[in-house]
Protein backbone atom coordinates (compact mmCIF):
# COMPACT_ATOMS: atom_id res chain seq x y z
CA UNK A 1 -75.32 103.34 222.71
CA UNK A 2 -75.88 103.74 221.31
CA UNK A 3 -78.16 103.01 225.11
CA UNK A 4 -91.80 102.35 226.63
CA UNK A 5 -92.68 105.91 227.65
CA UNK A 6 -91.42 105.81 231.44
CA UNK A 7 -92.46 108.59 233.49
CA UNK A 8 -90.18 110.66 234.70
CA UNK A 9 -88.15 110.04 237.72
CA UNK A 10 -86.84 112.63 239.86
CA UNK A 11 -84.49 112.22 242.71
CA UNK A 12 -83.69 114.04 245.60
CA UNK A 13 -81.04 112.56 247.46
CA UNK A 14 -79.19 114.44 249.46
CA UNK A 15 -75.67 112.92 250.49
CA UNK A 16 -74.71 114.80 254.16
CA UNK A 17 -71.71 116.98 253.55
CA UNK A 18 -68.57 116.43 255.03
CA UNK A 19 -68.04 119.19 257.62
CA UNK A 20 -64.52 120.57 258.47
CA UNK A 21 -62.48 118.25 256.19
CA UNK A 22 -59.11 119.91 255.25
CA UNK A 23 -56.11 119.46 253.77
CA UNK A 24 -57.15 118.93 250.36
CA UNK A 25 -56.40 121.87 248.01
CA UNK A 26 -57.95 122.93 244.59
CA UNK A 27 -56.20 121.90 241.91
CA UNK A 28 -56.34 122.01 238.04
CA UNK A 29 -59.37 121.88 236.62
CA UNK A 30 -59.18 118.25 234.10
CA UNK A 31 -60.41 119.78 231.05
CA UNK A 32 -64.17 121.04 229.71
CA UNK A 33 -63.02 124.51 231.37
CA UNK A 34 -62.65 125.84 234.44
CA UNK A 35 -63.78 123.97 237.50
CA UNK A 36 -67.30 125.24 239.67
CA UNK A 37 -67.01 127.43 242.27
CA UNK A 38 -67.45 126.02 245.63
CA UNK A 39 -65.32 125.87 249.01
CA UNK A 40 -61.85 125.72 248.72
CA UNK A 41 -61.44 121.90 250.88
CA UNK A 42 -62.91 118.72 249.15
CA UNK A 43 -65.58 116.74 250.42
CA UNK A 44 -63.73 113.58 249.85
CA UNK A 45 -60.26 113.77 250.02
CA UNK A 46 -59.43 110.43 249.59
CA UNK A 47 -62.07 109.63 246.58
CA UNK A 48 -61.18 112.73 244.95
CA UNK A 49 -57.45 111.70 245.23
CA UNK A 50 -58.47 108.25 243.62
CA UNK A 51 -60.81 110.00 240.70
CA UNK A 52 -57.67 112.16 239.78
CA UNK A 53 -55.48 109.30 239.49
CA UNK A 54 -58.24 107.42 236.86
CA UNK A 55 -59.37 110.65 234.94
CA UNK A 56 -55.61 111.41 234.74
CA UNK A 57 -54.98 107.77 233.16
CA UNK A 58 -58.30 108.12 230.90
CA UNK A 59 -57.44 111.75 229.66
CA UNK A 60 -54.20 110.41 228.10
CA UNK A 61 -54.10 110.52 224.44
CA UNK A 62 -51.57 107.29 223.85
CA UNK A 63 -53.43 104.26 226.15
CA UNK A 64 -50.47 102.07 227.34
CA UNK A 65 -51.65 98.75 225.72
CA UNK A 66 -53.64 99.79 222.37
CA UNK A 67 -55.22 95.99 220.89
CA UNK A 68 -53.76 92.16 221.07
CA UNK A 69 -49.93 92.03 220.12
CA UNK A 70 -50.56 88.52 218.29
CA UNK A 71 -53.15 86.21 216.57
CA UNK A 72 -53.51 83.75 213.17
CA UNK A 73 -52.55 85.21 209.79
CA UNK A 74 -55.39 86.55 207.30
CA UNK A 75 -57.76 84.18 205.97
CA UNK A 76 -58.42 84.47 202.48
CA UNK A 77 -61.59 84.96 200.32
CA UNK A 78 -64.10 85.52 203.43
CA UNK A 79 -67.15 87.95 203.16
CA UNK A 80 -68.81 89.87 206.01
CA UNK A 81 -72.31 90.99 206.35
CA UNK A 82 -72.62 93.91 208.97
CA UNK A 83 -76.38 93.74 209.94
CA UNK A 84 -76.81 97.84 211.06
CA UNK A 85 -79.63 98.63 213.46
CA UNK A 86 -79.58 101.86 212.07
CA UNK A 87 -77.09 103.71 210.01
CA UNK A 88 -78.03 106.82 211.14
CA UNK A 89 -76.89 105.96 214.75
CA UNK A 90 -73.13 107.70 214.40
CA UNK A 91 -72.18 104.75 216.78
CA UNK A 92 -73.00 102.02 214.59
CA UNK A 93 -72.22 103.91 211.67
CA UNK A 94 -68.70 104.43 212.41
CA UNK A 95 -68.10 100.73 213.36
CA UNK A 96 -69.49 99.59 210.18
CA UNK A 97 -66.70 102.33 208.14
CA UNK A 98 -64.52 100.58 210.74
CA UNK A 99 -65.19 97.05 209.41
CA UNK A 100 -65.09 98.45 205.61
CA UNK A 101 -61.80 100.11 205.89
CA UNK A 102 -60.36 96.57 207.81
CA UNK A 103 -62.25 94.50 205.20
CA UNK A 104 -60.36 96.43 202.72
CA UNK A 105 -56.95 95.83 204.46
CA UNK A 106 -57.26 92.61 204.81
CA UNK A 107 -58.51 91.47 201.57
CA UNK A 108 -62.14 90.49 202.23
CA UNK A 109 -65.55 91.35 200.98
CA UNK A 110 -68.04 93.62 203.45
CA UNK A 111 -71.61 94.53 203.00
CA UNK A 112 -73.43 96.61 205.19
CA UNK A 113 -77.76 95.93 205.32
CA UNK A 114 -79.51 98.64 207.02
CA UNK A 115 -82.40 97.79 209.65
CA UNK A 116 -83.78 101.06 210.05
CA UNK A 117 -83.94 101.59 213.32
CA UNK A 118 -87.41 99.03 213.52
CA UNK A 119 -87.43 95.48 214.76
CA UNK A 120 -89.39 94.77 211.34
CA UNK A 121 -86.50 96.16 209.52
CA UNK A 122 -83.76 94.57 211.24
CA UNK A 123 -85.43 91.17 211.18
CA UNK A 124 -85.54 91.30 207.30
CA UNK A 125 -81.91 92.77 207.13
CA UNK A 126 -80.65 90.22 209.35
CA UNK A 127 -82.53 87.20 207.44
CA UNK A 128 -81.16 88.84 204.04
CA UNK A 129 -78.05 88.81 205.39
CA UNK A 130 -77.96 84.46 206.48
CA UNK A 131 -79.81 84.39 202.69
CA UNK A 132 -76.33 85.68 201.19
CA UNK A 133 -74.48 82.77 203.10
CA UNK A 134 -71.63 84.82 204.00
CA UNK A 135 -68.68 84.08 206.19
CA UNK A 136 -69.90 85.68 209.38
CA UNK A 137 -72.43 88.34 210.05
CA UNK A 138 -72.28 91.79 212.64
CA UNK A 139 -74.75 92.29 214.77
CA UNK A 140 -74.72 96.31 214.74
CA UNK A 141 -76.21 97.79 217.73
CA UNK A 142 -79.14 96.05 218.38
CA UNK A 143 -80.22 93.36 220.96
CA UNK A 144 -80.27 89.63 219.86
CA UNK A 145 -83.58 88.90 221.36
CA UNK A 146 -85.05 90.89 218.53
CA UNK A 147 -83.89 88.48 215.74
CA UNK A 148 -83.62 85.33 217.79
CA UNK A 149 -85.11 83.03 215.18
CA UNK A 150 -82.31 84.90 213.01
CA UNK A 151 -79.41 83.93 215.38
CA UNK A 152 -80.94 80.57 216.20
CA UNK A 153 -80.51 79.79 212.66
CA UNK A 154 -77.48 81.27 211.72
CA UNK A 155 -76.28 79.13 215.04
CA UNK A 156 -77.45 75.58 213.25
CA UNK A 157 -75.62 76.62 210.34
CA UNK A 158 -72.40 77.44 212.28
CA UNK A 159 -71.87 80.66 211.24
CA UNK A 160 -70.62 82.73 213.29
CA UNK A 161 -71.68 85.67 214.89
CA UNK A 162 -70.38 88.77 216.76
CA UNK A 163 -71.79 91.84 218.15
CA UNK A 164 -71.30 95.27 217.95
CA UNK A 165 -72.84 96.65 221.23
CA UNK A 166 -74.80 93.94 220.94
CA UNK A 167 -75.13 92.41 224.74
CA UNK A 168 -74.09 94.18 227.92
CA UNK A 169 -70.57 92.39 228.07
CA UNK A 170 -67.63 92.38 226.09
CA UNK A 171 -66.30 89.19 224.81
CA UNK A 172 -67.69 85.51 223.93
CA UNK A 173 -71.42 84.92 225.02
CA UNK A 174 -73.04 81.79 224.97
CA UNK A 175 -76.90 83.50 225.63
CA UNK A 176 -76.90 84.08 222.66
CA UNK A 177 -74.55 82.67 221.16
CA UNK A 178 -71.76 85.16 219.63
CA UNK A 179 -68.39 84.89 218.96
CA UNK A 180 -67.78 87.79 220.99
CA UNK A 181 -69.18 91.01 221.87
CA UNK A 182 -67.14 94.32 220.86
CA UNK A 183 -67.87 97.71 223.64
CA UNK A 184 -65.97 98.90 226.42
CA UNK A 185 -67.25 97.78 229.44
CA UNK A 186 -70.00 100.02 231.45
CA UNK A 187 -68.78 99.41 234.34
CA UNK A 188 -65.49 101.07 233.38
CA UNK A 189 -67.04 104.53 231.53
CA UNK A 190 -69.94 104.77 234.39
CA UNK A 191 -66.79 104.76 236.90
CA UNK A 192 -64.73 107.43 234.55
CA UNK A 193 -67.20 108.95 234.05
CA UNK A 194 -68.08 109.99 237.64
CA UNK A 195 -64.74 110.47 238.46
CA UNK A 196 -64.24 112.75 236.35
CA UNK A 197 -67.27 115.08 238.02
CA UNK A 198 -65.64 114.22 241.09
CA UNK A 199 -62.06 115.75 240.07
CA UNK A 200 -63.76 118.52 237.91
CA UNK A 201 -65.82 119.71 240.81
CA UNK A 202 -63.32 118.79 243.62
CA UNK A 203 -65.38 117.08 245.26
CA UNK A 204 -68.50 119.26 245.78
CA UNK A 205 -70.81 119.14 242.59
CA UNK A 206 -74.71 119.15 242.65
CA UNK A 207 -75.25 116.46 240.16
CA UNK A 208 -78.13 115.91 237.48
CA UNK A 209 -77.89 112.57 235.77
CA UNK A 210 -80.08 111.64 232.86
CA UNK A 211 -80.83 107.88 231.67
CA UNK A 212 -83.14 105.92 229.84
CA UNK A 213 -85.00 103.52 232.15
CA UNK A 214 -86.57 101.28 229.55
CA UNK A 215 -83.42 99.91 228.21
CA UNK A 216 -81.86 97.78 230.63
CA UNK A 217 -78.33 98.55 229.68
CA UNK A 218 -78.53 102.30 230.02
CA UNK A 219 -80.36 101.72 233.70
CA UNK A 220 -77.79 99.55 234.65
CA UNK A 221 -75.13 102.33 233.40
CA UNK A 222 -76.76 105.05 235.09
CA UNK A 223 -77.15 102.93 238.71
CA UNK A 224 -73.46 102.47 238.22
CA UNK A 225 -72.46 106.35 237.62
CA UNK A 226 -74.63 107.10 241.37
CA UNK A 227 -72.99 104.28 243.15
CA UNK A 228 -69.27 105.94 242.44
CA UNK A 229 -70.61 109.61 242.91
CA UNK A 230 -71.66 107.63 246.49
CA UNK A 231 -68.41 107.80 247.03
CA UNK A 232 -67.67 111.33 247.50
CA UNK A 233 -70.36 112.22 250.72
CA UNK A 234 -69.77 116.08 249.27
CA UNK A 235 -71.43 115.54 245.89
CA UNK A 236 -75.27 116.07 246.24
CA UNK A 237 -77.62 113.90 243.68
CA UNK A 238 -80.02 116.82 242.85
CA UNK A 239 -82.15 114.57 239.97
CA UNK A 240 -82.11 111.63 237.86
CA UNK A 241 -84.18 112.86 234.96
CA UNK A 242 -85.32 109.64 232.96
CA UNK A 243 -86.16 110.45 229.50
CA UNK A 244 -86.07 107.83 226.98
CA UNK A 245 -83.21 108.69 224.04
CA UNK A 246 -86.29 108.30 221.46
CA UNK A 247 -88.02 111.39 223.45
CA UNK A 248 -85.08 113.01 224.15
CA UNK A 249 -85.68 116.22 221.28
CA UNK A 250 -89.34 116.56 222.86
CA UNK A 251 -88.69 116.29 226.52
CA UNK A 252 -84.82 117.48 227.33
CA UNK A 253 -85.44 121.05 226.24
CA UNK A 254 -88.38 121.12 229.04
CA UNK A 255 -87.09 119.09 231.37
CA UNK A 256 -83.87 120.98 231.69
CA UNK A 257 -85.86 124.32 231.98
CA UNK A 258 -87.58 122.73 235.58
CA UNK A 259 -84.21 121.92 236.77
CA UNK A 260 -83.21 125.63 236.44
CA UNK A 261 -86.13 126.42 238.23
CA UNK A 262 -86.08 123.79 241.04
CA UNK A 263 -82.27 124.05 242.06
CA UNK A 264 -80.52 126.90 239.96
CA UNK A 265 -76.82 127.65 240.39
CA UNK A 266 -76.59 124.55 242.92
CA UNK A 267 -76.98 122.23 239.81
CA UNK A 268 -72.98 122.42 238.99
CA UNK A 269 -72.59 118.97 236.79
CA UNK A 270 -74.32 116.36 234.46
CA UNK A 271 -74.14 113.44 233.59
CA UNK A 272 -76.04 111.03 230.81
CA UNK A 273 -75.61 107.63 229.59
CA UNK A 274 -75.78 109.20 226.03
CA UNK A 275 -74.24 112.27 224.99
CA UNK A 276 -77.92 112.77 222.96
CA UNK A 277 -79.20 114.61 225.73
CA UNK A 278 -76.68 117.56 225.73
CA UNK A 279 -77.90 118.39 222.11
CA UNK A 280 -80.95 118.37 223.21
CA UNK A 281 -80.39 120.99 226.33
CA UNK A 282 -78.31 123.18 224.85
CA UNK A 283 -80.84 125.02 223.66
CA UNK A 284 -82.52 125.18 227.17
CA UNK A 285 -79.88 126.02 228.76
CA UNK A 286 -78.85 128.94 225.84
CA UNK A 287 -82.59 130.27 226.10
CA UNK A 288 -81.94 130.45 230.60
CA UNK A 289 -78.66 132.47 229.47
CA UNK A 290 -76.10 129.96 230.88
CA UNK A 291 -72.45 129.79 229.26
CA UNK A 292 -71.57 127.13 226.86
CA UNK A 293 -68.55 126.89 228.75
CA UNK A 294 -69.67 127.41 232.43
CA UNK A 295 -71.94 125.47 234.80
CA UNK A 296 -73.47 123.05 234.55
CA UNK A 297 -70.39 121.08 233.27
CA UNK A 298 -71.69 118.35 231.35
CA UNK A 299 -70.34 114.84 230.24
CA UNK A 300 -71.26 111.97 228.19
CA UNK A 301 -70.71 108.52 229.17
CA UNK A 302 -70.83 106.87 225.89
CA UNK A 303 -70.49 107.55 222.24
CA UNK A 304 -68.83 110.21 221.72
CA UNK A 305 -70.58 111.05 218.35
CA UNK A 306 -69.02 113.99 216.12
CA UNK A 307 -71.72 116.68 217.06
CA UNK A 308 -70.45 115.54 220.75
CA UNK A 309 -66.96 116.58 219.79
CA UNK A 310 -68.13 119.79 218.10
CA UNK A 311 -70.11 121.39 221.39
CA UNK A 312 -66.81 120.29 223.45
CA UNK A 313 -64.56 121.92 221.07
CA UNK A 314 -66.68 124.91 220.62
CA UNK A 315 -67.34 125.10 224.46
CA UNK A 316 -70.57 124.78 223.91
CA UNK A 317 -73.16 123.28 226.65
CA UNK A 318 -71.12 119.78 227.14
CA UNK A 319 -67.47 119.74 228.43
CA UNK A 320 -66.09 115.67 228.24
CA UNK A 321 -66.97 112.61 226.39
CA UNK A 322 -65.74 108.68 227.14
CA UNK A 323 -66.21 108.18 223.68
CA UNK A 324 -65.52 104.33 221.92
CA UNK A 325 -63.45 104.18 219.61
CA UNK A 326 -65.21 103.46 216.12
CA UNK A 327 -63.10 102.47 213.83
CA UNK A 328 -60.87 100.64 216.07
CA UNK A 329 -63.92 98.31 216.93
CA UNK A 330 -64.31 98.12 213.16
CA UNK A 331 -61.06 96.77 213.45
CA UNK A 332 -60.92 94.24 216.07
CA UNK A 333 -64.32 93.06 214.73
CA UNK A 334 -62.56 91.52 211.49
CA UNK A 335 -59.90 90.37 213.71
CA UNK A 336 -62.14 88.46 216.07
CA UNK A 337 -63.65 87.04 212.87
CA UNK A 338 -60.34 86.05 211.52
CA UNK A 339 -59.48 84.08 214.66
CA UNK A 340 -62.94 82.58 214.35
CA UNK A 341 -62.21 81.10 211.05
CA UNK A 342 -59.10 79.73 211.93
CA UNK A 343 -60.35 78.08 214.94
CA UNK A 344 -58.83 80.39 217.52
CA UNK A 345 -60.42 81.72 220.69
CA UNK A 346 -61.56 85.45 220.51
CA UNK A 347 -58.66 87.89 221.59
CA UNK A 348 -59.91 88.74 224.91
CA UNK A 349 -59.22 92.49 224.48
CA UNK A 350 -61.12 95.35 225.54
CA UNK A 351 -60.54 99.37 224.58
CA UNK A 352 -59.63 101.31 227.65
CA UNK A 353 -61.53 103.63 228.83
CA UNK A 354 -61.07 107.73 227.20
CA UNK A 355 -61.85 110.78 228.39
CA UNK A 356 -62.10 113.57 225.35
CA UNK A 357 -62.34 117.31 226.16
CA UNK A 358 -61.22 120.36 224.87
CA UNK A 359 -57.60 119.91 226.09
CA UNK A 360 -56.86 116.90 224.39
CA UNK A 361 -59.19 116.40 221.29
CA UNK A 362 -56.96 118.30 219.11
CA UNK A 363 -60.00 119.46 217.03
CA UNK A 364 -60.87 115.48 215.96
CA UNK A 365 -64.69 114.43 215.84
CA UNK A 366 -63.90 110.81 216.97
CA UNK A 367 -61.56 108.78 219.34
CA UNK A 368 -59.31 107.38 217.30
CA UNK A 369 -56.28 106.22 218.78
CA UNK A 370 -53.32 105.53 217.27
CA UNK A 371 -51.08 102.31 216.35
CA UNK A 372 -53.98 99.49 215.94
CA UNK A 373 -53.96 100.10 211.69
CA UNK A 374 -50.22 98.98 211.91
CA UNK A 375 -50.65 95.74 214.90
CA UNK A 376 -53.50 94.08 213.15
CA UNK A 377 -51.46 94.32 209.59
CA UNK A 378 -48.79 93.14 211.29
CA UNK A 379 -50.53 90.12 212.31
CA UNK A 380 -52.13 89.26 209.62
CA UNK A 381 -49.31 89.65 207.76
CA UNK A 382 -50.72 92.24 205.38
């Protein structure tokens, strides 16, 4: 999230190494490559065991349980406005084709206002979007707070509302007031996705993480991702590199370079609440004469944009993804509205967790998984 000018925060916390543990052999490496060199025991047996288990589970390409199994039939003769912070964002872009293509199935009218990425903007798109008096209106990537006298009004005139990314939580929220929320949950893709530096480096990675302090979601994602690499004592938090993502072309490049000075070959992984940053170092990281498919092994946690797909594919400077899935978003966000309309609770139903690599991508530029086209025809009886 699609996640001030901070300064720059650099960490060096060293977590003591587990001495003399044995009995836990090097496996597989779980996609993105082959796995960093290092000693041949973990340094947390029983974490690593767990973070197998989960990146196993999040690496699957069929998720057990794929959207709700039941829910009203289609209203009829509803219109949707999707309210787009920006439509250059890939993220919100490919939940609004999401909501198009549903709109389409289910025999309703979509329009999708661009805000252009300014709070200016997105205030007039959201108060030409109550002006239209449509059925319900998305709110596409952007905080509430910024169009409060927006949502206050489209409250009084019991419209209803739901978010896209929109508030930290999935599902219903009464501050503000939305139908319900549509993400995956951070808490689940800041665990996956340090669990799956855990199993990549068996245990034993020198970690970078980068973040953007002055949005309080992407903080709060990147304090979650160092509390589960906590849990592996032989994992070593080299840096936590704060850039914001609107600085991220200007700083990254440089910032990446001092790394590569200050702790060379030790810095094995990376993490970054946006997979942004990876474009970003590539070019850093080409210039230093690093392999696009060696260390350091980056993932994104979150997105999962198409040029995120491409460098995994190509083996190119980022090796994983926990992308959302788009379209299916798109998806459920007509179906929460349908429920909405016919006085039904919102489905309670959250996207698992998915880890994309090389392995398993199959050459796609999105997570797309399959089956939720055919449920949500199915109930609405289309």
């Amino acid at each position: 999230m699609t996640d001030g000018r901070p300064r720059r925060v650099a960490l060096a916390v060293t977590i003591a190494v587990l001495a003399a543990l044995t009995g836990c052999e090097r496996g597989a490496s779980s996609g993105g490559g082959p796995s960093s060199t290092g000693p041949a025991t973990s340094g947390c047996p029983a974490a690593l065991s767990r973070a197998k288990a989960a990146v196993r589970q999040a690496e699957r390409n069929r998720p057990a349980v794929n959207g709700p199994t039941s829910g009203p039939r289609a209203a009829s003769g509803r219109s949707i406005v999707y309210v787009a912070q920006t439509m250059t964002n890939p993220g919100v872009a490919g939940a609004a084709k999401g909501v198009a293509e549903a709109a389409k199935a289910i025999g309703w009218k979509v329009r999708v206002i661009d805000g252009q990425g300014t709070p200016a903007g997105i205030q007039a798109a959201f108060g030409q979007a109550i002006a239209l008096r449509p059925s319900g209106i998305v709110i596409g990537g952007f905080d509430p707070k910024l169009t409060a006298q927006q949502v206050a009004k489209a409250n009084a005139e019991h419209l209803p509302l739901i978010g896209w990314h929109a508030v930290d939580s999935p599902g219903p929220s009464k501050d503000p007031e939305l139908f319900s929320n549509i993400t995956t949950r951070v808490q689940d893709v800041a665990k996956i996705s340090a669990d799956w530096i855990i199993t990549h480096s068996h245990g034993t990675a020198g970690v970078v993480v980068f973040t953007d302090a002055s949005i309080p979601f992407a903080r709060t994602k990147s304090e979650l991702i160092k509390k589960e690499l906590a849990t592996c004592p032989g994992l070593r938090l080299l840096s936590e590199e704060n850039i914001p993502i609107s600085d991220t072309s200007s700083r990254t490049p440089q910032e990446v370079s001092s790394l590569l000075s200050r702790f060379g070959d030790t810095w094995t992984h990376s993490v970054a609440i946006n997979d942004v940053y990876f474009a970003d170092a590539a070019p850093a990281l080409r210039a230093a004469r690093k392999k696009g498919a060696g260390a350091p092994y980056n993932i994104g946690a979150g997105d999962g944009d198409p040029s995120a797909f491409q460098r995994i594919d190509s083996r190119q400077f980022q090796a994983a993804t926990v992308p959302e899935p788009f379209a299916q978003q798109g998806w459920q966000i007509l179906d929460e509205f349908n429920r909405a309309f016919s006085g039904r609770p919102a489905s309670g139903y959250v996207a698992p967790v998915h880890i994309a690599t090389a392995v398993n991508s199959g050459g796609a530029t999105t997570w797309d998984p399959p089956g939720y086209r055919a449920a949500y025809l199915k109930i609405w009886g289309r």
